[in-house]
Protein backbone atom coordinates (compact mmCIF):
# COMPACT_ATOMS: atom_id res chain seq x y z
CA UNK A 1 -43.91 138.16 32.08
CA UNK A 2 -42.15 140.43 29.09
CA UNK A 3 -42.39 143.63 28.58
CA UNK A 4 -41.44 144.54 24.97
CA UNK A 5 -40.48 148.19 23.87
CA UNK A 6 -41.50 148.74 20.66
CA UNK A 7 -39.85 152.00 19.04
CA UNK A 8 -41.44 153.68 16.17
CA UNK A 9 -39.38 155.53 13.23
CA UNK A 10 -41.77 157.91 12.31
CA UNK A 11 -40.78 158.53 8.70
CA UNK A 12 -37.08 159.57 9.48
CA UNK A 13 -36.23 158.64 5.92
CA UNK A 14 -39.62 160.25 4.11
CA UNK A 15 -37.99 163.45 4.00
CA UNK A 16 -35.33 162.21 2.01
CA UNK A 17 -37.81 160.92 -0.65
CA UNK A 18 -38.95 164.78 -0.97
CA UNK A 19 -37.08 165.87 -4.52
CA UNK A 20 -35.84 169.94 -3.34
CA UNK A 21 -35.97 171.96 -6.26
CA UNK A 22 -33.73 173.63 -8.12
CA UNK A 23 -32.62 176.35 -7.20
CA UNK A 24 -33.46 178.07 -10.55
CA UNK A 25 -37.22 177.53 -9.21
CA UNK A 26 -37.07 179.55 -6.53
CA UNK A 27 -35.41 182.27 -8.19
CA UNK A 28 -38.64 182.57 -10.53
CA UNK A 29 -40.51 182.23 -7.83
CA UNK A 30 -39.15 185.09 -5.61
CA UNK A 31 -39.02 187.34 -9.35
CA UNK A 32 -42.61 186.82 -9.68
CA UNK A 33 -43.35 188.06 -6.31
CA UNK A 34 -41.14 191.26 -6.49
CA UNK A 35 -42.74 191.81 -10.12
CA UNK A 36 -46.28 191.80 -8.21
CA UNK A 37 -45.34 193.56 -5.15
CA UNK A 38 -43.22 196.42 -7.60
CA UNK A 39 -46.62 196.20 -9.59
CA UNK A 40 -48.95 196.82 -6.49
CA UNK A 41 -46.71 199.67 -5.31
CA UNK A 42 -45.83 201.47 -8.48
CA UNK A 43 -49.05 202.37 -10.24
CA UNK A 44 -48.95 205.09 -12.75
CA UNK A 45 -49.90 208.14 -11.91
CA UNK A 46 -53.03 208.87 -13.71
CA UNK A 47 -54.52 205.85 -11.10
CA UNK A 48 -54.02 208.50 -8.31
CA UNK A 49 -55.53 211.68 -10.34
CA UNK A 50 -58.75 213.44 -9.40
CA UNK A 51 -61.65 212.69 -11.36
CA UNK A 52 -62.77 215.47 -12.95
CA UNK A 53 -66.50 216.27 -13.84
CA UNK A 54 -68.90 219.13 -16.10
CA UNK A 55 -71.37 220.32 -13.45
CA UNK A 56 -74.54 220.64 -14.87
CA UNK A 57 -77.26 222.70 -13.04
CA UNK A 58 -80.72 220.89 -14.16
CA UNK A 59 -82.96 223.14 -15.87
CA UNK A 60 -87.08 222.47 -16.47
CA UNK A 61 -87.82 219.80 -18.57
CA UNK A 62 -84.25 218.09 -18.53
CA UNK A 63 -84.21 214.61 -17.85
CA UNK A 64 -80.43 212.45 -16.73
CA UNK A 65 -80.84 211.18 -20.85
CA UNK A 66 -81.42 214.85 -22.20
CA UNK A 67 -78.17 215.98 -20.32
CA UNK A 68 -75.90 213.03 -20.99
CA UNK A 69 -76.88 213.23 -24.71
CA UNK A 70 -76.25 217.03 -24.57
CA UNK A 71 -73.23 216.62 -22.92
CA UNK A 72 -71.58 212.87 -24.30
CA UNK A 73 -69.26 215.21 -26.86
CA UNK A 74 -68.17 217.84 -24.09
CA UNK A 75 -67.21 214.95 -21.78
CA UNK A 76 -65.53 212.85 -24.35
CA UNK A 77 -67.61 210.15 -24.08
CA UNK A 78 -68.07 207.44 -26.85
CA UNK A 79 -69.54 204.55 -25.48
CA UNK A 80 -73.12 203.63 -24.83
CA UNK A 81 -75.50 206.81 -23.66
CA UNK A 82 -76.99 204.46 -21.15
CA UNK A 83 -73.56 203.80 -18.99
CA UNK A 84 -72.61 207.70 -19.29
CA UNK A 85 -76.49 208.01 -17.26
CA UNK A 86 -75.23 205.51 -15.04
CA UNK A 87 -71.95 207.42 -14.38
CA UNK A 88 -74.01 210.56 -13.83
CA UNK A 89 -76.13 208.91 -11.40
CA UNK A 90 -72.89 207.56 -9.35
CA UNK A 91 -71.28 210.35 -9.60
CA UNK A 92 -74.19 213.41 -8.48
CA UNK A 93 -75.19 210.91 -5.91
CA UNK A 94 -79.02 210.47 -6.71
CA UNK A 95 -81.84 208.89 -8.34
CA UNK A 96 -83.64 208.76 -11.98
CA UNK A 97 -86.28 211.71 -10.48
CA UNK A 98 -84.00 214.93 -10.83
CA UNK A 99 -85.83 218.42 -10.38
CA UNK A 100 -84.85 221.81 -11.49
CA UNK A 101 -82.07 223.30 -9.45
CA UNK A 102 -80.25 219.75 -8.77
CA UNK A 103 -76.57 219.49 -9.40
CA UNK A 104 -75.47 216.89 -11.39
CA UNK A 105 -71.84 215.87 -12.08
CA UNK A 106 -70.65 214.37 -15.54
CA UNK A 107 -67.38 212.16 -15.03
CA UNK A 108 -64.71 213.90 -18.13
CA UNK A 109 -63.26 210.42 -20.09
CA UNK A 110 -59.56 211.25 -20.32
């Protein structure tokens, strides 16, 4: 009775089959990640400013539209009337229902 050893040569060679690139490849590749990591950490600025907002002190009979139409000049605001509402909203922290007395904060468009 035999015994037989079998060896295995698991892929010794396959790595040599496995093309390494060029050098000018990874030098891309390590600019493009600086570029994004110089990006991430060297924002302008104006990304780091306070906001800055018109407080308005609701009166009787003022609704979030009536102010942000009142107010869409004073807080340089072009766009749609309904988005400048929505910003008011965000910003003063409440709901459609305002009453007389309630703050409300109007985000400035620099």
């Amino acid at each position: 009775m035999g015994v037989e050893i079998v060896t295995m040569n698991w892929g010794a060679k396959s790595h040599s089959n496995i093309k390494k690139w060029p050098r000018w490849v990874w030098a891309i590749l390590l600019l493009v990640y600086l570029y994004a990591l110089l990006s991430m950490i060297m924002r302008p600025s104006s990304a780091f400013q306070e906001p800055e907002y018109i407080v308005h002190i609701v009166q009787p009979g003022d609704t979030l539209w009536s102010v942000a139409k009142e107010r869409q000049e004073e807080a340089g605001f072009s766009g749609d009337i309904r988005s400048l509402v929505w910003e008011i909203q965000e910003a003063s922290e409440t709901t459609a229902l305002i009453l007389p007395g309630d703050i409300l904060l109007i985000p400035v468009v620099k």
